[in-house]
Protein backbone atom coordinates (compact mmCIF):
# COMPACT_ATOMS: atom_id res chain seq x y z
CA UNK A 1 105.38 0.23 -147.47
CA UNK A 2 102.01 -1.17 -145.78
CA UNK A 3 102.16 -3.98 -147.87
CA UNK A 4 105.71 -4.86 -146.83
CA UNK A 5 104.92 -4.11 -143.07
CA UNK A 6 101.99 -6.64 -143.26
CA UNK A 7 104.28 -9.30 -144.11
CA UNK A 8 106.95 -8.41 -141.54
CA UNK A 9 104.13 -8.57 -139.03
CA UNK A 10 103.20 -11.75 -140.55
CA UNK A 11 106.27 -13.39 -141.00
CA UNK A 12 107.03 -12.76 -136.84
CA UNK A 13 103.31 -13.97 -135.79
CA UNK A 14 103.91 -17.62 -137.97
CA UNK A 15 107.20 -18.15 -137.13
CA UNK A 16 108.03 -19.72 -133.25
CA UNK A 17 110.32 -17.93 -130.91
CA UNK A 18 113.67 -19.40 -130.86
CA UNK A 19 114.40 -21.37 -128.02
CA UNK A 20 117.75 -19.80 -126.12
CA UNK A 21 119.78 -19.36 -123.26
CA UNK A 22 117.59 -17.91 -120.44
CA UNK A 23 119.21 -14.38 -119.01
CA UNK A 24 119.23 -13.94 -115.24
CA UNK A 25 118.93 -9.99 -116.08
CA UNK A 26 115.33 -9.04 -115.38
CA UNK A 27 113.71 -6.12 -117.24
CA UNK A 28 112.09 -3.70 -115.25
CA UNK A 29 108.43 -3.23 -116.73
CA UNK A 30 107.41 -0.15 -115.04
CA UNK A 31 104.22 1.37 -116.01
CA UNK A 32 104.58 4.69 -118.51
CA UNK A 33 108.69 3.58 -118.88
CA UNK A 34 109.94 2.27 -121.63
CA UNK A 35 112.63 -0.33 -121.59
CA UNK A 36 115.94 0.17 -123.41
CA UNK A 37 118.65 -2.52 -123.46
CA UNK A 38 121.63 -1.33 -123.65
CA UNK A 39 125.34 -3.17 -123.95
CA UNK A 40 128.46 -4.04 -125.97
CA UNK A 41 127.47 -5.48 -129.25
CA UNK A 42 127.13 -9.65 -129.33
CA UNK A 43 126.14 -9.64 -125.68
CA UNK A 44 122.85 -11.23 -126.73
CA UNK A 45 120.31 -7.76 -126.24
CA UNK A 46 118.11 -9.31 -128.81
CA UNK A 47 118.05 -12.73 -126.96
CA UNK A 48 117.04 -11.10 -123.95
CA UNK A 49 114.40 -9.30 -125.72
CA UNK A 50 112.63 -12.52 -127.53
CA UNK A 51 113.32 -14.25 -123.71
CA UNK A 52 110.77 -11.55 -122.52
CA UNK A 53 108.46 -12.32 -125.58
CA UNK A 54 108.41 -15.90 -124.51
CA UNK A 55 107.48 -14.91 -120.93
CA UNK A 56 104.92 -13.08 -121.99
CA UNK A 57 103.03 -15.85 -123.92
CA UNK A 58 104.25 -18.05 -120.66
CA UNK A 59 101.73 -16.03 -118.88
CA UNK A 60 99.13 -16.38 -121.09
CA UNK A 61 99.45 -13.01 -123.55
CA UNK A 62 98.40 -14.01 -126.84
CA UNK A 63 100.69 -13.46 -129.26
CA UNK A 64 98.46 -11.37 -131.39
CA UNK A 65 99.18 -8.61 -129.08
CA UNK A 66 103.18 -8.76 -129.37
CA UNK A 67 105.33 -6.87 -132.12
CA UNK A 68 108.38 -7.34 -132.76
CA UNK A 69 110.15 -5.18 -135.45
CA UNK A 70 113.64 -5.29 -136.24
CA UNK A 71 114.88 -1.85 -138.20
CA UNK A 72 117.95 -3.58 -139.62
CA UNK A 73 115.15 -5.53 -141.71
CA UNK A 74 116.57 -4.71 -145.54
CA UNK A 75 112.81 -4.80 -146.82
CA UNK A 76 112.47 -1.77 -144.68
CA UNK A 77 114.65 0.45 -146.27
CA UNK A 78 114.25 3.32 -146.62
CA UNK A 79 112.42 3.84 -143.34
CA UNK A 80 112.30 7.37 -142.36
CA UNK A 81 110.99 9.29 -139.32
CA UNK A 82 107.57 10.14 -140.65
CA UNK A 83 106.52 6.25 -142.16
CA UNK A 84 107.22 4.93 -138.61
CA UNK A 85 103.63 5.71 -137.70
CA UNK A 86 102.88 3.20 -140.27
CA UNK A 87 104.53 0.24 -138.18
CA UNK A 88 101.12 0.69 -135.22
CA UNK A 89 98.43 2.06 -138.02
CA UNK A 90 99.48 -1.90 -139.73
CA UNK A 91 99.49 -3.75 -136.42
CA UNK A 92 96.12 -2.83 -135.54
CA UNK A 93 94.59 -2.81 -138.65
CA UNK A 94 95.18 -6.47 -138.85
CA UNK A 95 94.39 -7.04 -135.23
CA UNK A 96 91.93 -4.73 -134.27
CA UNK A 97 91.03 -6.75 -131.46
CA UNK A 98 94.45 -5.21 -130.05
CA UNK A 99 92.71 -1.54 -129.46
CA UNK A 100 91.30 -2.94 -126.67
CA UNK A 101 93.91 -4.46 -125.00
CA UNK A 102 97.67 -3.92 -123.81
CA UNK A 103 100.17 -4.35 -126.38
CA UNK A 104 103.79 -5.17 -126.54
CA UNK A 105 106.16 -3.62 -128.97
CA UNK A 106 109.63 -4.79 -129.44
CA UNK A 107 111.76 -2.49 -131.89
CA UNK A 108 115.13 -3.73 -132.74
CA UNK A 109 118.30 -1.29 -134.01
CA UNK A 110 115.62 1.83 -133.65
CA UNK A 111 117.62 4.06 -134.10
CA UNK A 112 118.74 3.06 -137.48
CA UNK A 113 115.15 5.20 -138.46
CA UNK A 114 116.34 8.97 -138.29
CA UNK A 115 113.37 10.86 -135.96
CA UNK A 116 112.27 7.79 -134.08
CA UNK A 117 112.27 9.55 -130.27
CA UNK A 118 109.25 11.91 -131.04
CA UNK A 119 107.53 8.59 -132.64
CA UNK A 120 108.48 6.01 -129.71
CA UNK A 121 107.71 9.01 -126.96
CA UNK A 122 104.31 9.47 -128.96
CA UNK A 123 103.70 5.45 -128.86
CA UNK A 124 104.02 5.88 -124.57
CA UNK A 125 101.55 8.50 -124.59
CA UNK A 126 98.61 7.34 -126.91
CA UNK A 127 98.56 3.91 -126.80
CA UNK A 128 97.90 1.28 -124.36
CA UNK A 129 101.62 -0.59 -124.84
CA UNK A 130 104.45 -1.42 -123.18
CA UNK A 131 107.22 -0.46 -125.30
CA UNK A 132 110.88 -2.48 -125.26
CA UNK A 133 113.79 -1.32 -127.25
CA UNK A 134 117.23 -2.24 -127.87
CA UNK A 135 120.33 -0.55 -130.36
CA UNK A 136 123.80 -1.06 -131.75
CA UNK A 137 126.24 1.59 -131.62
CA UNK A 138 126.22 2.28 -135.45
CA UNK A 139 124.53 5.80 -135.19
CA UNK A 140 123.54 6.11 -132.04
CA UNK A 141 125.32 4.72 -129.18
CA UNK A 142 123.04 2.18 -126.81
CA UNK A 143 123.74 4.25 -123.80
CA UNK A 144 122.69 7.33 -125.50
CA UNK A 145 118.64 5.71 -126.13
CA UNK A 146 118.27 6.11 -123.06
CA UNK A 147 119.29 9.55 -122.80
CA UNK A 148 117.53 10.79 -125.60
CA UNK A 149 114.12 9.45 -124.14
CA UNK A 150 114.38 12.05 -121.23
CA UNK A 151 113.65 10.27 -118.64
CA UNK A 152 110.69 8.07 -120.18
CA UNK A 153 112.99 4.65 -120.02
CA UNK A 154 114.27 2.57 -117.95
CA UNK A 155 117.89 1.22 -118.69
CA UNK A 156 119.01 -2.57 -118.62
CA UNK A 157 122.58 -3.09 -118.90
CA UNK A 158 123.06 -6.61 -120.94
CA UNK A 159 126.86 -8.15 -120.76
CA UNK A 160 128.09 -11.06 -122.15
CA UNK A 161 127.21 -14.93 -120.53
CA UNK A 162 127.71 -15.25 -116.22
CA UNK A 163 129.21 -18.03 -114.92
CA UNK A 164 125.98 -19.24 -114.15
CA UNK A 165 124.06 -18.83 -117.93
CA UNK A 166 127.65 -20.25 -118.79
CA UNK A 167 126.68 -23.60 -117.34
CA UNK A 168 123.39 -23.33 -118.16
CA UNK A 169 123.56 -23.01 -122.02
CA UNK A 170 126.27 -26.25 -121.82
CA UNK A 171 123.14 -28.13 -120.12
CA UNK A 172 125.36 -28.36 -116.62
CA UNK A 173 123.35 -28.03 -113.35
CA UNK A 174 124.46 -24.59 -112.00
CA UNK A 175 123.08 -25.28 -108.65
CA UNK A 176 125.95 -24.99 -105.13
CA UNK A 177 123.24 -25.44 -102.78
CA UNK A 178 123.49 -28.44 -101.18
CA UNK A 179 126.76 -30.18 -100.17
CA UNK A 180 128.84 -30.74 -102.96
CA UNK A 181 131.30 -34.15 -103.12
CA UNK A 182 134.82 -34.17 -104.78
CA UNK A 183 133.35 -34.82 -108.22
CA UNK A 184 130.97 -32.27 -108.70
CA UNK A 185 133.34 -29.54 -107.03
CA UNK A 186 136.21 -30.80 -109.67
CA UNK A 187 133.77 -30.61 -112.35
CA UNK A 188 132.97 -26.85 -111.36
CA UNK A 189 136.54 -25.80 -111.18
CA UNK A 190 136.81 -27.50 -114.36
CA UNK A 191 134.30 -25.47 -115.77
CA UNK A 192 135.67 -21.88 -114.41
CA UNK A 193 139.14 -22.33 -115.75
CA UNK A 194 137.37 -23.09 -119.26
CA UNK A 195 135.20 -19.61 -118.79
CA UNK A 196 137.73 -18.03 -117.79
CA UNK A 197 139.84 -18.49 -121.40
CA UNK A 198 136.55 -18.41 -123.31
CA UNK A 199 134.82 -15.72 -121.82
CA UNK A 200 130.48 -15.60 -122.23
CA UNK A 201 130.01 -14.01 -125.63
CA UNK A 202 126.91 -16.19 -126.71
CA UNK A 203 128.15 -17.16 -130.03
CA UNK A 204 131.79 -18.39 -129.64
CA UNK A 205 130.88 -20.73 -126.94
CA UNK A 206 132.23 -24.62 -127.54
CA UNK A 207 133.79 -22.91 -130.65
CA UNK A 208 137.65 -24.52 -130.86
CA UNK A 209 139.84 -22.02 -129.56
CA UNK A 210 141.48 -20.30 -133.31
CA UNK A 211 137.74 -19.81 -134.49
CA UNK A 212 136.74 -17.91 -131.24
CA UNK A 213 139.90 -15.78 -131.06
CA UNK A 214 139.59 -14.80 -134.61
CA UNK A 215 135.42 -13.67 -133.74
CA UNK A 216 135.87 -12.07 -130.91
CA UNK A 217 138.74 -10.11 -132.84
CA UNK A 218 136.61 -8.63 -135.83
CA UNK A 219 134.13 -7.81 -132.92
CA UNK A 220 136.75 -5.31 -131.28
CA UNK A 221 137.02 -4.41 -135.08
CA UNK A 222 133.45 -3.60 -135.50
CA UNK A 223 133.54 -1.70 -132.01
CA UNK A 224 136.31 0.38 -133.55
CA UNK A 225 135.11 0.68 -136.74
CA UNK A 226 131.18 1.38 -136.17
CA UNK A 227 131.12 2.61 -132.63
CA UNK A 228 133.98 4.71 -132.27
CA UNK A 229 135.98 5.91 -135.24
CA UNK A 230 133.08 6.57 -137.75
CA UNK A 231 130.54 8.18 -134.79
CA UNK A 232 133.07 10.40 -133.59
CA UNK A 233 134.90 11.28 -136.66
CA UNK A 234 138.58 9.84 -135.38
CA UNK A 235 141.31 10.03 -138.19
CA UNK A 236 144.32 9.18 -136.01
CA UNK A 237 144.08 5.27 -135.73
CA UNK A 238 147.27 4.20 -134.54
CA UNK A 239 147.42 5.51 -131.20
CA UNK A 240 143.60 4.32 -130.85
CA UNK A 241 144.27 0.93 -131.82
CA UNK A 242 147.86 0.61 -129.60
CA UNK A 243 145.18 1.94 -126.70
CA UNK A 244 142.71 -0.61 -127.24
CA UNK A 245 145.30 -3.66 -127.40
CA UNK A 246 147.15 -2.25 -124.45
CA UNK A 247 143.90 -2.21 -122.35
CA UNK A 248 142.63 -6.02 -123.52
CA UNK A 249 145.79 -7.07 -123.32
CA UNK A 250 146.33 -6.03 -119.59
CA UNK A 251 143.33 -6.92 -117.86
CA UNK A 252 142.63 -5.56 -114.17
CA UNK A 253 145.84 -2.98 -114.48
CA UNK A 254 146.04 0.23 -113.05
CA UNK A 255 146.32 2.62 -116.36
CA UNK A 256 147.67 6.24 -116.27
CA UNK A 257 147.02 8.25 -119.12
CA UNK A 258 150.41 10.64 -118.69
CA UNK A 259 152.31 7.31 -118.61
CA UNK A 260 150.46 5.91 -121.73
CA UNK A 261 150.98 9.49 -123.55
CA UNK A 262 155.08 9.00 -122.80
CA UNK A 263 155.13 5.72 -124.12
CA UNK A 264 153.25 6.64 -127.22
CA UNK A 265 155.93 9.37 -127.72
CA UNK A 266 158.74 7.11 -127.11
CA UNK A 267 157.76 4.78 -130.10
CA UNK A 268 157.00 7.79 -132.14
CA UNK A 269 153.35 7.65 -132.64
CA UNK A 270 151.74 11.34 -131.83
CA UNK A 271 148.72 11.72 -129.95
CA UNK A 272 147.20 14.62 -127.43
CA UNK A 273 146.52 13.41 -123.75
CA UNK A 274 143.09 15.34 -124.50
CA UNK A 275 142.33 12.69 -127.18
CA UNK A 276 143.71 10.09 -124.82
CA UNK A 277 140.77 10.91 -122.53
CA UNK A 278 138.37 11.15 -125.36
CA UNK A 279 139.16 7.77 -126.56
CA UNK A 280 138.84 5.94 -123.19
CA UNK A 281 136.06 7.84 -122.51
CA UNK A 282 134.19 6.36 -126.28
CA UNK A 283 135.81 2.75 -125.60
CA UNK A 284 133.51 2.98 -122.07
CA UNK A 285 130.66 4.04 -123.80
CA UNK A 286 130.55 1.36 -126.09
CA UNK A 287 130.81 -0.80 -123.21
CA UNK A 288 134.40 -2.67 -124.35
CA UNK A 289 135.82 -1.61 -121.11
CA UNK A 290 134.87 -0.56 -118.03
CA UNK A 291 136.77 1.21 -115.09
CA UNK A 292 136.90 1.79 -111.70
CA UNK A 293 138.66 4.70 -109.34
CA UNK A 294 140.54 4.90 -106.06
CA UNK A 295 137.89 4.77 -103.47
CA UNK A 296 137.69 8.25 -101.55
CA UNK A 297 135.04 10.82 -100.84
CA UNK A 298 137.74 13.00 -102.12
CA UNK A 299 136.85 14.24 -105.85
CA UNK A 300 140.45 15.31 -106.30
CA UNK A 301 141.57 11.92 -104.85
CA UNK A 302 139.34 10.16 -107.05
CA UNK A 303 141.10 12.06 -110.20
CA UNK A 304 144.53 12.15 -109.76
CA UNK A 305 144.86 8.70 -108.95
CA UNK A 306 145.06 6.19 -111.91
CA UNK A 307 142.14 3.90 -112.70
CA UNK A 308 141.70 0.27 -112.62
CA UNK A 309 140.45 -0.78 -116.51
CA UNK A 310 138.99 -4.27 -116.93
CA UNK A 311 137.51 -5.34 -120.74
CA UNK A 312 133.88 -6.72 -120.71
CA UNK A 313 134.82 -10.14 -121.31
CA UNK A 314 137.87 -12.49 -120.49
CA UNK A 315 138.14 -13.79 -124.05
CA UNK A 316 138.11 -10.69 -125.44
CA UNK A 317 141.45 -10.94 -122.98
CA UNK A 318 142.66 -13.84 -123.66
CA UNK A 319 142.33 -13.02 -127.40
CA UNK A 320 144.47 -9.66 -127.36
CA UNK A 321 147.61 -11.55 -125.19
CA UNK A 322 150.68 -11.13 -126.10
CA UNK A 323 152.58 -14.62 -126.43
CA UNK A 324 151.49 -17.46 -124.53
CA UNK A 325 151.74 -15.44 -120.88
CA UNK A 326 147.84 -16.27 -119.71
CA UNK A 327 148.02 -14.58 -116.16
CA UNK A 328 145.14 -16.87 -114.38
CA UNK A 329 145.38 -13.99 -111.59
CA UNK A 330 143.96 -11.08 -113.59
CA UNK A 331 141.76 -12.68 -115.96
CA UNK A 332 140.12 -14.28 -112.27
CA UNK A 333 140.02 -10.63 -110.91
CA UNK A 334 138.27 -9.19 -114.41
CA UNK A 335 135.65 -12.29 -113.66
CA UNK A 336 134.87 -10.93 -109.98
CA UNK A 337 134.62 -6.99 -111.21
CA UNK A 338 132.26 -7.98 -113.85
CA UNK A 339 130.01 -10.20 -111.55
CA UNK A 340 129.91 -6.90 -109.29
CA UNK A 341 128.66 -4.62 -112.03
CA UNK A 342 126.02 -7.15 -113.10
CA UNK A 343 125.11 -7.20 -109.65
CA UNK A 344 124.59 -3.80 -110.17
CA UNK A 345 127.16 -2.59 -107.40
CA UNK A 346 129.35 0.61 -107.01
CA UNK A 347 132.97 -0.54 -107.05
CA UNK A 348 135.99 1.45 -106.26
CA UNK A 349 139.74 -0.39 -105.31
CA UNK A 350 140.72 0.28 -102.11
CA UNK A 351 144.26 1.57 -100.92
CA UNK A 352 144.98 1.95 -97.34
CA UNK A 353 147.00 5.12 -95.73
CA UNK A 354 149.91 2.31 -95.16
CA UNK A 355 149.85 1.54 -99.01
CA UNK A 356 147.99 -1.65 -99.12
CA UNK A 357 145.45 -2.31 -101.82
CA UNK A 358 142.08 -3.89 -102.08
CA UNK A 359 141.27 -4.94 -105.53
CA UNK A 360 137.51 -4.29 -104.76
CA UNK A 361 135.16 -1.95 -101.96
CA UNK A 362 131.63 -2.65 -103.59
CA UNK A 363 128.79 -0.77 -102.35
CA UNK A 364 124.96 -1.87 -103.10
CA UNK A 365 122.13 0.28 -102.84
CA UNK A 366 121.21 -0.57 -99.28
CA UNK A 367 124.07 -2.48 -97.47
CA UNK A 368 127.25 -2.19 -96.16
CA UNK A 369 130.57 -2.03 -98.35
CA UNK A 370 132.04 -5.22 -99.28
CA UNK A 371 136.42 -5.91 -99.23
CA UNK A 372 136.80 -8.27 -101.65
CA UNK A 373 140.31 -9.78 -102.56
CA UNK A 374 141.35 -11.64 -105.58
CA UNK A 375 144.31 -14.04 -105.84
CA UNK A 376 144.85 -17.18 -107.66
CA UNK A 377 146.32 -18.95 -105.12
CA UNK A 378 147.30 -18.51 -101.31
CA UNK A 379 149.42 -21.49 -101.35
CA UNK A 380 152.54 -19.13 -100.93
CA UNK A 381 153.04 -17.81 -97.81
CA UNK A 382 154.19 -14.75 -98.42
CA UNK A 383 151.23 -14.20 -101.07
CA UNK A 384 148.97 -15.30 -98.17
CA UNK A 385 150.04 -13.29 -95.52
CA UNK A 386 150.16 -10.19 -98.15
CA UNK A 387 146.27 -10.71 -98.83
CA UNK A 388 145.16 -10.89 -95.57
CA UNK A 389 147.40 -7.84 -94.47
CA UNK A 390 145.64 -5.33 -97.32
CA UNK A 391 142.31 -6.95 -96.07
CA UNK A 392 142.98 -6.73 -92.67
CA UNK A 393 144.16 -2.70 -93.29
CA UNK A 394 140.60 -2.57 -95.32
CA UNK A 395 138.60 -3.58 -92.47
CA UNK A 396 139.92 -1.32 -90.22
CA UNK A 397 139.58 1.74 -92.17
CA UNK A 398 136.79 1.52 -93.25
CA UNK A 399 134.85 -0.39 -90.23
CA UNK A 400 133.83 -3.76 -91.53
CA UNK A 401 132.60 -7.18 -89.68
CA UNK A 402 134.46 -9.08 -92.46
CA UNK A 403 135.96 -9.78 -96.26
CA UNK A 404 136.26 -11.67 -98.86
CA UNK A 405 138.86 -13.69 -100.54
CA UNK A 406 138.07 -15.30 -103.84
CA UNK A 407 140.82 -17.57 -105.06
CA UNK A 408 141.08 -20.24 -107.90
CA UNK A 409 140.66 -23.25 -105.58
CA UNK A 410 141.35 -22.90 -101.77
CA UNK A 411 138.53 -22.66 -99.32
CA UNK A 412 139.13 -21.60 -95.70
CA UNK A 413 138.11 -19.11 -92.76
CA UNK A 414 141.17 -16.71 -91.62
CA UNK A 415 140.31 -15.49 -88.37
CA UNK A 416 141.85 -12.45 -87.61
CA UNK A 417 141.76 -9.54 -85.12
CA UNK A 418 139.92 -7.20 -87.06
CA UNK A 419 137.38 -9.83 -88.40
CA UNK A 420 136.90 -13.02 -90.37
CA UNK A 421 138.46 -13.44 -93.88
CA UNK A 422 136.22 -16.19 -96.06
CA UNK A 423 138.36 -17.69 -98.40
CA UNK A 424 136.30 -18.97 -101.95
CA UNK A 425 136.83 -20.60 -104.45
CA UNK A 426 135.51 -18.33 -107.48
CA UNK A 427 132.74 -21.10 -108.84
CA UNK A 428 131.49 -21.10 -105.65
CA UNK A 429 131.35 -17.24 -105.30
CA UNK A 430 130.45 -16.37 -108.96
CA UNK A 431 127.31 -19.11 -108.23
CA UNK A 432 126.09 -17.70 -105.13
CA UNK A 433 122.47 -16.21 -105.15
């Protein structure tokens, strides 16, 4: 095995770091935390990780003193718990310079190695490194690293491509700061309509549309397969697999389990509610959805209404349609919930004691709740005067200067009695700093 780890090591210290996409999610660093990545599969965890590498030799840390290891390496198997020790003993047997300096270990798919907490939790406490990990949902679910270190790491949720790393990877200039002319702001709305049916899963991007479809199908597969069904133990895949191509299918819908449950039993296909619940509950963990409640600082409010459900990606959407039905509307509302989470805000939908709904109330750490309202188009003026009525309702109930409606296209300023509505266009709003 040492002989086999000294040409891993070897292999990762000749060969250059591949040049990619830079993130715009930062990694912590914290002193005594570790870092875990954590995401749906494909988002591009490992590109963030060899990003950091190459920031760290930016700044002038030799490259001696980084390690990357990726357990998924087949001239590893069988790893088990107790060789892991090996992987350090290796590294600084070949650099011993390293014992006197801070290290960097990367460890890819960890948890593929059966025992690895007490070894990584070990690594924090005896040796001068920073430690970085990431994981797949084959055995252990990415969420769950964290949670098995105890409060030792630090987690960094990783989705698929922004707007913004969108542009970037095509070589387009992402900036809106300056004054922007007819060209470049057709060239931007351009651009979002093409995100919005492509979605920012690294790999299918400029991929013809039958190709992409097809991958980011067999990666709901693998999601199914790996992450779900064979972790916890499901032998009832119909009901499962009608769930899943309900909720990509119908992006940004409210979604009732009872009503889901009666429509199962209406096409004949048996399933518990209590296995309903289960399975949206796994889909979340493995990060191919995500959801959002009714916002109240009622608990009981909070459960018995029905939750919003967006997927993690708008391909993923657009490739579990039905027919040719494209529904610009939703997929543009999934793109505004998913900017909010990787803003790192609290979301909840808003509905006012009149009946009139917000599709967003989002909450950071340290300001003020934000309405924000999601339409294609105003051009309608009964569509218009609908949207600013629910904001309007929103900003008096809960107390707000002002709100926010993103549309396709239209940019404007409704005044109003209770407060300013801004009216953006969503590349403007999905490229603000």
């Amino acid at each position: 095995m040492s002989s086999i780890l000294e040409q891993v090591i070897g292999d990762f210290q000749e060969r250059p770091l591949p040049q990619l996409t830079r993130r715009e999610v930062s990694l912590p660093r914290l002193a005594g935390k570790i870092d875990t990545l954590i995401g749906m599969r494909r988002t591009g965890k490992s590109w963030r990780v060899f990003q950091a590498m190459s920031d760290l030799l930016a700044a002038g840390t030799p490259k001696e003193s980084l390690l990357y290891i990726n357990l998924d390496d087949e001239r590893l198997f069988p790893l088990i718990g107790n060789d892991l020790h090996r992987i350090p003993e290796t590294f600084f047997r070949l650099f011993p310079e390293n014992k006197q300096r801070r290290c960097h270990f990367f460890f890819d798919e960890i948890q593929n190695v059966s025992g690895w907490e007490r070894f990584v939790r070990r690594m924090l406490d005896t040796e001068n490194a920073h430690i970085t990990l990431t994981g797949s949902s084959a055995k252990l679910l990415s969420r769950e690293i964290a949670t098995t270190l105890r409060g030792r790491s630090v987690a960094t949720e990783i989705f698929p491509f922004s707007f913004r790393e969108a542009l970037r990877h095509q070589g387009e200039n992402e900036s809106v700061t300056k004054p922007l002319g007819s060209a470049r702001r057709a060239l931007l709305a351009n651009r979002l309509r093409s995100y919005l049916d492509c979605g920012g899963f690294p790999e299918v991007q400029g991929i013809d549309t039958p190709y992409r479809v097809r991958i980011l199908q067999e990666y709901v597969d693998v999601v199914i397969l790996r992450d779900v069904v064979e972790r916890h133990g499901i032998g009832n895949l119909p009901p499962l697999r009608y769930l899943i191509r309900h909720l990509l299918g119908s992006p940004a819908c409210v979604f009732s389990v009872n009503r889901f449950h009666n429509d199962l039993k209406s096409q004949g296909i048996a399933c518990g509610i209590n296995s309903l619940h289960d399975y949206l509950a796994y889909l979340e963990d493995a990060y191919l959805i995500q959801s959002i409640s009714i916002d109240s600082r009622s608990v009981r409010q909070r459960q018995v209404n029905p939750r919003k459900v967006y997927p993690i990606d708008t391909g993923l959407a657009r490739a579990f349609r039905h027919g040719t039905d494209t529904d610009r509307g939703r997929l543009l509302e999934t793109l505004v919930f998913l900017d909010l989470r990787r803003r790192n805000m609290q979301i909840a939908y808003f509905r006012s004691a009149q009946g009139f709904e917000v599709d967003f109330l989002a909450r950071s750490a340290d300001g003020e709740p934000q309405a924000v309202q999601v339409a294609e188009t105003i051009a309608d003026a009964k569509t218009r005067q609908r949207e600013v009525r629910a904001l309007e309702a929103a900003m008096t109930e809960r107390k707000l200067a002002q709100s926010t409606l993103v549309t396709l296209d239209e940019e404007d300023r409704i005044d109003t009695v209770c407060g300013p509505i801004n009216v953006v266009p969503a590349w403007r709003w999905l490229l603000r700093e």
